[in-house]
C-alpha atoms as a PDB file:
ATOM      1  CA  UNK A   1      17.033  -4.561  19.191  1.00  0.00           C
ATOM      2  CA  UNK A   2      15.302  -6.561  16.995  1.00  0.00           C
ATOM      3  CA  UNK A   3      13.472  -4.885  13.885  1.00  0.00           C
ATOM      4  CA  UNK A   4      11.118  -7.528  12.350  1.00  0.00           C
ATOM      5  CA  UNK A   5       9.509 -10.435  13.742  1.00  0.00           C
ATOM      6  CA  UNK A   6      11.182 -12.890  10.871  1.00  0.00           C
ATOM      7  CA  UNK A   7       8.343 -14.250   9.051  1.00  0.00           C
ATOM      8  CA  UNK A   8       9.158 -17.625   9.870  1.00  0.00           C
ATOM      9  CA  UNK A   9       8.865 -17.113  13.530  1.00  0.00           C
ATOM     10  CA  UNK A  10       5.327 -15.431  11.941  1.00  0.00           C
ATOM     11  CA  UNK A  11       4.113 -18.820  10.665  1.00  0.00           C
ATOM     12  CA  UNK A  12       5.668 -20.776  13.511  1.00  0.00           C
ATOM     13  CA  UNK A  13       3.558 -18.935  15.361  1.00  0.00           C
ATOM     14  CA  UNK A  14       0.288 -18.952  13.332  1.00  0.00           C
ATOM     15  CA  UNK A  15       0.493 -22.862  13.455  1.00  0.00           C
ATOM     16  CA  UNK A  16       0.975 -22.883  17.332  1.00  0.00           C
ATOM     17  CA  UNK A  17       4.526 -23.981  17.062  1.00  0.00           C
ATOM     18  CA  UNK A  18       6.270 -22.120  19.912  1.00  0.00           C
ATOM     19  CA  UNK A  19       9.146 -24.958  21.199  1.00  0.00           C
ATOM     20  CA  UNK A  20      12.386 -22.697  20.761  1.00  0.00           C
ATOM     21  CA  UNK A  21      13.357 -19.999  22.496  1.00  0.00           C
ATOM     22  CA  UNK A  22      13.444 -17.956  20.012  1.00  0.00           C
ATOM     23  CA  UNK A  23      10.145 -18.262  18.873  1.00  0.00           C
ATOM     24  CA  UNK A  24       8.797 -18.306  22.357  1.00  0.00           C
ATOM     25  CA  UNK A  25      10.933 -14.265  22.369  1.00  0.00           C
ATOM     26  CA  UNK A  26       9.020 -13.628  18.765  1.00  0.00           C
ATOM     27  CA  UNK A  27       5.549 -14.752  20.676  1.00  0.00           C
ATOM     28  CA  UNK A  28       5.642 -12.591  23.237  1.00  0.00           C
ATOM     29  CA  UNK A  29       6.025  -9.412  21.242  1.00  0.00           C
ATOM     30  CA  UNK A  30       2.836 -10.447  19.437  1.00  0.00           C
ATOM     31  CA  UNK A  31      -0.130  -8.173  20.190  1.00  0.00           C
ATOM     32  CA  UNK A  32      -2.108  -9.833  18.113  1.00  0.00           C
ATOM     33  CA  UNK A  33      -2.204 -12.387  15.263  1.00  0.00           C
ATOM     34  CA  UNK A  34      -5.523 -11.157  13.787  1.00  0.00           C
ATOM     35  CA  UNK A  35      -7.110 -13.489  10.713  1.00  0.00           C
ATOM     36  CA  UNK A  36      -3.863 -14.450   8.700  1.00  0.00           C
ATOM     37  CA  UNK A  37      -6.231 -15.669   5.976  1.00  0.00           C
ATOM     38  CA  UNK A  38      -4.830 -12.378   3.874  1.00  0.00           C
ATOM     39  CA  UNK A  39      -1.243 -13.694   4.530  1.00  0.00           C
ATOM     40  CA  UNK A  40      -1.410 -17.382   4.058  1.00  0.00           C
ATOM     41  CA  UNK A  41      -2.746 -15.925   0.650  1.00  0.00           C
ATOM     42  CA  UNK A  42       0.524 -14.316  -0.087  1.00  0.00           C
ATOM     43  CA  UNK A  43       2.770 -17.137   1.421  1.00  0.00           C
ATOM     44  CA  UNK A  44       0.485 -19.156  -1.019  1.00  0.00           C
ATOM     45  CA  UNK A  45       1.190 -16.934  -4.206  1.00  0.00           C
ATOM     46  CA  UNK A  46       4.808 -17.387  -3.024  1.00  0.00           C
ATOM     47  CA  UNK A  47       4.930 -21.034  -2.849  1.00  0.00           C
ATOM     48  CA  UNK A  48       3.203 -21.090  -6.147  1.00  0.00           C
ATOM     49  CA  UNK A  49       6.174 -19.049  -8.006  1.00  0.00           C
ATOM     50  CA  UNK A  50       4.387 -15.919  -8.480  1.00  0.00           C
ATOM     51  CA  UNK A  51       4.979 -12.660  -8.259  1.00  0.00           C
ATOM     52  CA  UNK A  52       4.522 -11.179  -4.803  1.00  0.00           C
ATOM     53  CA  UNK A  53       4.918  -7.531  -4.204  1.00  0.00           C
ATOM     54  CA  UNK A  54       5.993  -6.384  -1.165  1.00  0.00           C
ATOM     55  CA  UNK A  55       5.658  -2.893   0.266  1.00  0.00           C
ATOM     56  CA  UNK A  56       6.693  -1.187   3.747  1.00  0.00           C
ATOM     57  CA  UNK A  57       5.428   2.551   4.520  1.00  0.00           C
ATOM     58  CA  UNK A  58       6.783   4.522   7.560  1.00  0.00           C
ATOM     59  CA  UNK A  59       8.781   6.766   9.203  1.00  0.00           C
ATOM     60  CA  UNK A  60      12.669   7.451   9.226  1.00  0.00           C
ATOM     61  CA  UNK A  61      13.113   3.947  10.673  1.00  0.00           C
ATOM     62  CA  UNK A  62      11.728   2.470   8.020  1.00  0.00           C
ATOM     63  CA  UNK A  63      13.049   4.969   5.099  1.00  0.00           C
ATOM     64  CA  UNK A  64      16.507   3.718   6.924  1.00  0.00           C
ATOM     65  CA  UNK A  65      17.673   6.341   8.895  1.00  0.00           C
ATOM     66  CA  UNK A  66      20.966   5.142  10.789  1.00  0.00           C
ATOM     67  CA  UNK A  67      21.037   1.554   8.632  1.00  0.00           C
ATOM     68  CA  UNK A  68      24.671   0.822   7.880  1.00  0.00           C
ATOM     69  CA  UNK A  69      23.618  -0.013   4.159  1.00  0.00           C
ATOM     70  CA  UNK A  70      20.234   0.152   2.367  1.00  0.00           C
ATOM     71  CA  UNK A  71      20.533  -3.647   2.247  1.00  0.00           C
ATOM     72  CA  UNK A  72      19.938  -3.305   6.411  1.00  0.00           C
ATOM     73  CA  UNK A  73      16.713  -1.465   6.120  1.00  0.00           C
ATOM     74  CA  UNK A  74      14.090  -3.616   7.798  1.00  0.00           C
ATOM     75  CA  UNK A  75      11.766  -3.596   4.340  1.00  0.00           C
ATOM     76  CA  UNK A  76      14.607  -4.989   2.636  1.00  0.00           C
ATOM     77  CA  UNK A  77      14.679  -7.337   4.825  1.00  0.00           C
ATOM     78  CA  UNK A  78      11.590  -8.416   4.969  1.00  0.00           C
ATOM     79  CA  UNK A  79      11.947  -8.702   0.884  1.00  0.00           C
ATOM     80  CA  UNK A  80      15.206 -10.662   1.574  1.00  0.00           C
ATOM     81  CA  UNK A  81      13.265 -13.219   3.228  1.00  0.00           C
ATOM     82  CA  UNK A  82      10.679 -13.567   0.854  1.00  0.00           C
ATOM     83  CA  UNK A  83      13.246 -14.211  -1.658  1.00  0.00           C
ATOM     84  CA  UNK A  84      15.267 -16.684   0.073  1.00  0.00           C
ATOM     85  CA  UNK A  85      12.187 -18.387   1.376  1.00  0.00           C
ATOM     86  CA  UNK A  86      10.968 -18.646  -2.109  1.00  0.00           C
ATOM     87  CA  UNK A  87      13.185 -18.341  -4.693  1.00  0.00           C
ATOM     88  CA  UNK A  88      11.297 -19.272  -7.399  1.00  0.00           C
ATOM     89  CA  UNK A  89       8.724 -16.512  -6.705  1.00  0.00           C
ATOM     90  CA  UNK A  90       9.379 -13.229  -8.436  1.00  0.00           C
ATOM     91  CA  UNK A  91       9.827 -10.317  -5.355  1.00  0.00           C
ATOM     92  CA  UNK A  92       8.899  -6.588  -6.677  1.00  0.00           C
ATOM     93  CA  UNK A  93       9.770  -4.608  -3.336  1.00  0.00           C
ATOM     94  CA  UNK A  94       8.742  -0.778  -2.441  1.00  0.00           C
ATOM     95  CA  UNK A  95       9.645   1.368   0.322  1.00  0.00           C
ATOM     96  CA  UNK A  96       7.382   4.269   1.207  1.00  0.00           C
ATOM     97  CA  UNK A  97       9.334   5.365   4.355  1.00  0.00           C
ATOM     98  CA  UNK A  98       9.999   9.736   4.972  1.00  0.00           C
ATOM     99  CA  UNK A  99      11.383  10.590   7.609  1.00  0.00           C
ATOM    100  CA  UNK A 100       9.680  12.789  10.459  1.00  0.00           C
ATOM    101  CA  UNK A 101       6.370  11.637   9.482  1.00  0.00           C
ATOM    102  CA  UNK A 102       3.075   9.632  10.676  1.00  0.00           C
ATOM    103  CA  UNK A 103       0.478   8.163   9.411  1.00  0.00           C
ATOM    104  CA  UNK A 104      -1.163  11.609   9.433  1.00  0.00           C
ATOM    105  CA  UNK A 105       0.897  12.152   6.264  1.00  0.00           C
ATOM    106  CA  UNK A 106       1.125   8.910   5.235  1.00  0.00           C
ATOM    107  CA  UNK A 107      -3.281   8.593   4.679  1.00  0.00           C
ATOM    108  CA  UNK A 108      -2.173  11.200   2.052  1.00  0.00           C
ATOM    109  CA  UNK A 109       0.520   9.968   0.042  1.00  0.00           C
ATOM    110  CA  UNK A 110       0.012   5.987   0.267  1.00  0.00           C
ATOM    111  CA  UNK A 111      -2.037   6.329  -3.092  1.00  0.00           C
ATOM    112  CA  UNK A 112       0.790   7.681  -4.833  1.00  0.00           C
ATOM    113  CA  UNK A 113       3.829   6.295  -2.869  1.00  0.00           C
ATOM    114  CA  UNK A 114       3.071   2.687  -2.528  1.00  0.00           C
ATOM    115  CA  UNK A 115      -0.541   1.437  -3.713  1.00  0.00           C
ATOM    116  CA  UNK A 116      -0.247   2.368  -7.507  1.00  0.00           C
ATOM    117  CA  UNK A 117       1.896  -0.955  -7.144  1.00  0.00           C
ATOM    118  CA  UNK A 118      -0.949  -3.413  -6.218  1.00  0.00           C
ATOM    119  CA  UNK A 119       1.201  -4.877  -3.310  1.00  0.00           C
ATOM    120  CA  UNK A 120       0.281  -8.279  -1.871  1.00  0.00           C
ATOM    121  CA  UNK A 121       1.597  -7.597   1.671  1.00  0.00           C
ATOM    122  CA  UNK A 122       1.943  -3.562   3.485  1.00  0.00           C
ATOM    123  CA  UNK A 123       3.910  -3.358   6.488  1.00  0.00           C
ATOM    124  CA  UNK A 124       3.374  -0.292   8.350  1.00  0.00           C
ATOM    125  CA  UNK A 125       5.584   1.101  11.041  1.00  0.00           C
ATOM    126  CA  UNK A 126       4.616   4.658  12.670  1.00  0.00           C
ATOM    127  CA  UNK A 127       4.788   3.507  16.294  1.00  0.00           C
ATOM    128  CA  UNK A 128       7.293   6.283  16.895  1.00  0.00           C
ATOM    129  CA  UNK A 129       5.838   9.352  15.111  1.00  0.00           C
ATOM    130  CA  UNK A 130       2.169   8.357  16.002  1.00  0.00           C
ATOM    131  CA  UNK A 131       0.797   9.854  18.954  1.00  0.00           C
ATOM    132  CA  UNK A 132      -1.017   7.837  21.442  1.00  0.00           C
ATOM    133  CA  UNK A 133      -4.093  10.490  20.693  1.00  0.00           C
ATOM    134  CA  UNK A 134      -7.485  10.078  18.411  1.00  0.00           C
ATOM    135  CA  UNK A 135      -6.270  11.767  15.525  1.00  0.00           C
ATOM    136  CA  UNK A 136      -3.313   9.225  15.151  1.00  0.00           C
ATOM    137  CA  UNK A 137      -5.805   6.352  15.527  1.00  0.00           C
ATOM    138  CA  UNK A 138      -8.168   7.814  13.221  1.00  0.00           C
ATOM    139  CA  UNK A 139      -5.164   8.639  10.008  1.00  0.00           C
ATOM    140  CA  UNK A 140      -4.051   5.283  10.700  1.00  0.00           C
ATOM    141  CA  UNK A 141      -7.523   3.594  10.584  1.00  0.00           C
ATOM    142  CA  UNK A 142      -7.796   6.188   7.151  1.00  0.00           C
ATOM    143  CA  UNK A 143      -4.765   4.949   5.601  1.00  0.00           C
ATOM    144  CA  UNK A 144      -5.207   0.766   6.905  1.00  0.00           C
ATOM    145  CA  UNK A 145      -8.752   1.472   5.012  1.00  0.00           C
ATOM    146  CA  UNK A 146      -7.133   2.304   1.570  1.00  0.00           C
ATOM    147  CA  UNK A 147      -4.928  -0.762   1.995  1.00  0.00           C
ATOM    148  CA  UNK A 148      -7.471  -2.937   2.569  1.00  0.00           C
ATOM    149  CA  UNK A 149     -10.111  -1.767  -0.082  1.00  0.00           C
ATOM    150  CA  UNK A 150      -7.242  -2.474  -3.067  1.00  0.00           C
ATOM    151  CA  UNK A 151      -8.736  -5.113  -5.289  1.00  0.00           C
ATOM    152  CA  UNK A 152      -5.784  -7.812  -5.026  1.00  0.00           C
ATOM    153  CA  UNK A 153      -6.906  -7.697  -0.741  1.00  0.00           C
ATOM    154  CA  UNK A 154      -3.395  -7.097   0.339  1.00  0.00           C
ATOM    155  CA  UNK A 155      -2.406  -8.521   4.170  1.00  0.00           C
ATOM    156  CA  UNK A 156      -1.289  -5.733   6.674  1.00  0.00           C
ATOM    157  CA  UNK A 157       0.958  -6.080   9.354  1.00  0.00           C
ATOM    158  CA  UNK A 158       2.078  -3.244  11.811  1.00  0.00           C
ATOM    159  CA  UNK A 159       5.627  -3.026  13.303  1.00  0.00           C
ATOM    160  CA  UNK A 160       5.805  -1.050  16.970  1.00  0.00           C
ATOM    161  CA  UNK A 161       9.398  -0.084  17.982  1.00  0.00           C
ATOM    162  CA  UNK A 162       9.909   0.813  21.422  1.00  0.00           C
ATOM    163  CA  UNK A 163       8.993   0.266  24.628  1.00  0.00           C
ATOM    164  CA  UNK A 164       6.131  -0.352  26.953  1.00  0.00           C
ATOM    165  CA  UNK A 165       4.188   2.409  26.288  1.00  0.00           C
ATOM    166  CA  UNK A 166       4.362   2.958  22.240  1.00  0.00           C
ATOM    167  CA  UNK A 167       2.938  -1.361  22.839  1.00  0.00           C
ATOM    168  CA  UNK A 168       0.326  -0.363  24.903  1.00  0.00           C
ATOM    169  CA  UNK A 169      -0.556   2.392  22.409  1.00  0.00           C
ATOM    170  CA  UNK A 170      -1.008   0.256  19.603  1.00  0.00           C
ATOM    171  CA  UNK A 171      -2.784  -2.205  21.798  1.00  0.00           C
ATOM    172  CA  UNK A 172      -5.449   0.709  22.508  1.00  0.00           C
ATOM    173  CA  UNK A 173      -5.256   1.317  18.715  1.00  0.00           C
ATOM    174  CA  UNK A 174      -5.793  -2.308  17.510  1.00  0.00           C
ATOM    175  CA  UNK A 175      -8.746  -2.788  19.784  1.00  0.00           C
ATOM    176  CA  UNK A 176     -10.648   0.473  19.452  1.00  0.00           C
ATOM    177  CA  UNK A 177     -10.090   1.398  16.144  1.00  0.00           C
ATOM    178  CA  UNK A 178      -8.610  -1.061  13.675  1.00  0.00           C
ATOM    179  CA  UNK A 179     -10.550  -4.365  15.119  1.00  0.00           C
ATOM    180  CA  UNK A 180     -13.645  -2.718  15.328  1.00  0.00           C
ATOM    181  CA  UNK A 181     -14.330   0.294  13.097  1.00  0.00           C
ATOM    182  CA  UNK A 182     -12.636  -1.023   9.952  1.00  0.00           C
ATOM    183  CA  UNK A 183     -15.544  -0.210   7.288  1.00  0.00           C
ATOM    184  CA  UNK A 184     -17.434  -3.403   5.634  1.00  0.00           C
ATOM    185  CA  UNK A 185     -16.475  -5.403   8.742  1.00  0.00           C
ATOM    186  CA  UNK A 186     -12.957  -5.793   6.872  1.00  0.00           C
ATOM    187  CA  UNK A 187     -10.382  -7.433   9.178  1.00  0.00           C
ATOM    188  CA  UNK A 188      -6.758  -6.130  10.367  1.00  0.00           C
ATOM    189  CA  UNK A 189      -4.528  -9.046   9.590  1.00  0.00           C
ATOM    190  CA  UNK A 190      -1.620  -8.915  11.564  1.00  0.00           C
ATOM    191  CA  UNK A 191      -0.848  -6.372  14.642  1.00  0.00           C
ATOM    192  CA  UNK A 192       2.838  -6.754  15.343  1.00  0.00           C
ATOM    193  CA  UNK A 193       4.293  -5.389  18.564  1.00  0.00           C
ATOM    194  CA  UNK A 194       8.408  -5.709  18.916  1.00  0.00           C
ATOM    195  CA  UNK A 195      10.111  -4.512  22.029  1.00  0.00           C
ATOM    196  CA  UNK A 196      13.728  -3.800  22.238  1.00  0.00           C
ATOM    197  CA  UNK A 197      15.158  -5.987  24.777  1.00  0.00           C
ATOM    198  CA  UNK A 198      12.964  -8.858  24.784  1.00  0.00           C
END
């Protein structure tokens, strides 16, 4: 199963590189690649040396229920390959994942659980405990709002674990309520859809 699309299959991507077969895997379990203008900001900051903060909010997958180590958390990862990528930038990491809960719960406590560190980059993973219902659409639209409205214009990326029908969920999601309802015509990023067994 893999957990992350690795950011460098990411910006492979973004730049229409898709030659290896790996990153051919990694482009079909994009739903979407959104405006990346919010991330090539943060790759920027990184490239430059400075510090980029990097937060993940979720479920038990993401707080790292069954992970052999914390180390093999999929956040940590993430933060692993922003500091081997570029060492001389200064990584800050924080994970916001409780187990058992959605994004119902998490509109309520990203404030105080990840935000009040200004991150430069979210990743958001509730494509297990989200419903494929209005509600869930609208608490994740709630909580993708607060994100984007933070001063330092973080980029936002959504991981989907599962199968078929958890994609096509977020695929309904992306398209009805993140792409078009987000308030001052602000843009979702990055819509990430990974698929055990591709």
């Amino acid at each position: 199963l893999v957990l992350l699309v690795p950011m460098a299959a990411l910006i492979a991507i973004s730049a229409g590189a898709q030659e290896d077969p790996e990153t051919q895997a990694f482009a079909r379990s994009l739903v979407s690649l959104g405006d990346t203008a919010r991330l090539q900001h943060v790759l920027a900051k990184a490239r430059r040396g400075e510090k980029v903060v990097v937060g993940v909010i979720g479920g038990s997958i993401t707080a790292g229920a069954r992970a052999s180590t914390e180390e093999n958390r999929w956040g940590n990862h993430v933060a692993k390959w922003f500091r081997d990528t570029f060492p001389q930038a200064e990584i800050e990491f924080h994970n916001a994942g409780i187990g058992a809960t959605g994004s119902n719960i998490a509109a309520h406590r990203i404030q105080g659980h990840l935000l009040r560190f200004n991150p430069d980059i979210v990743v958001s993973e509730f494509g297990v405990n989200d419903p494929n219902d209005k509600l869930a659409a609208e608490t994740l639209e709630g909580m993708t709002r607060q994100i984007l409205k933070l001063p330092n214009s973080p980029a936002v990326m959504y991981l989907l674990l599962g199968g078929p029908i958890l994609l096509f969920a977020l695929w309904q999601l992306a398209g009805r309520s993140l792409a078009i309802r987000i308030e001052h015509r602000a843009r979702v990023e990055t819509v990430l859809g990974v698929i055990g067994g591709l």
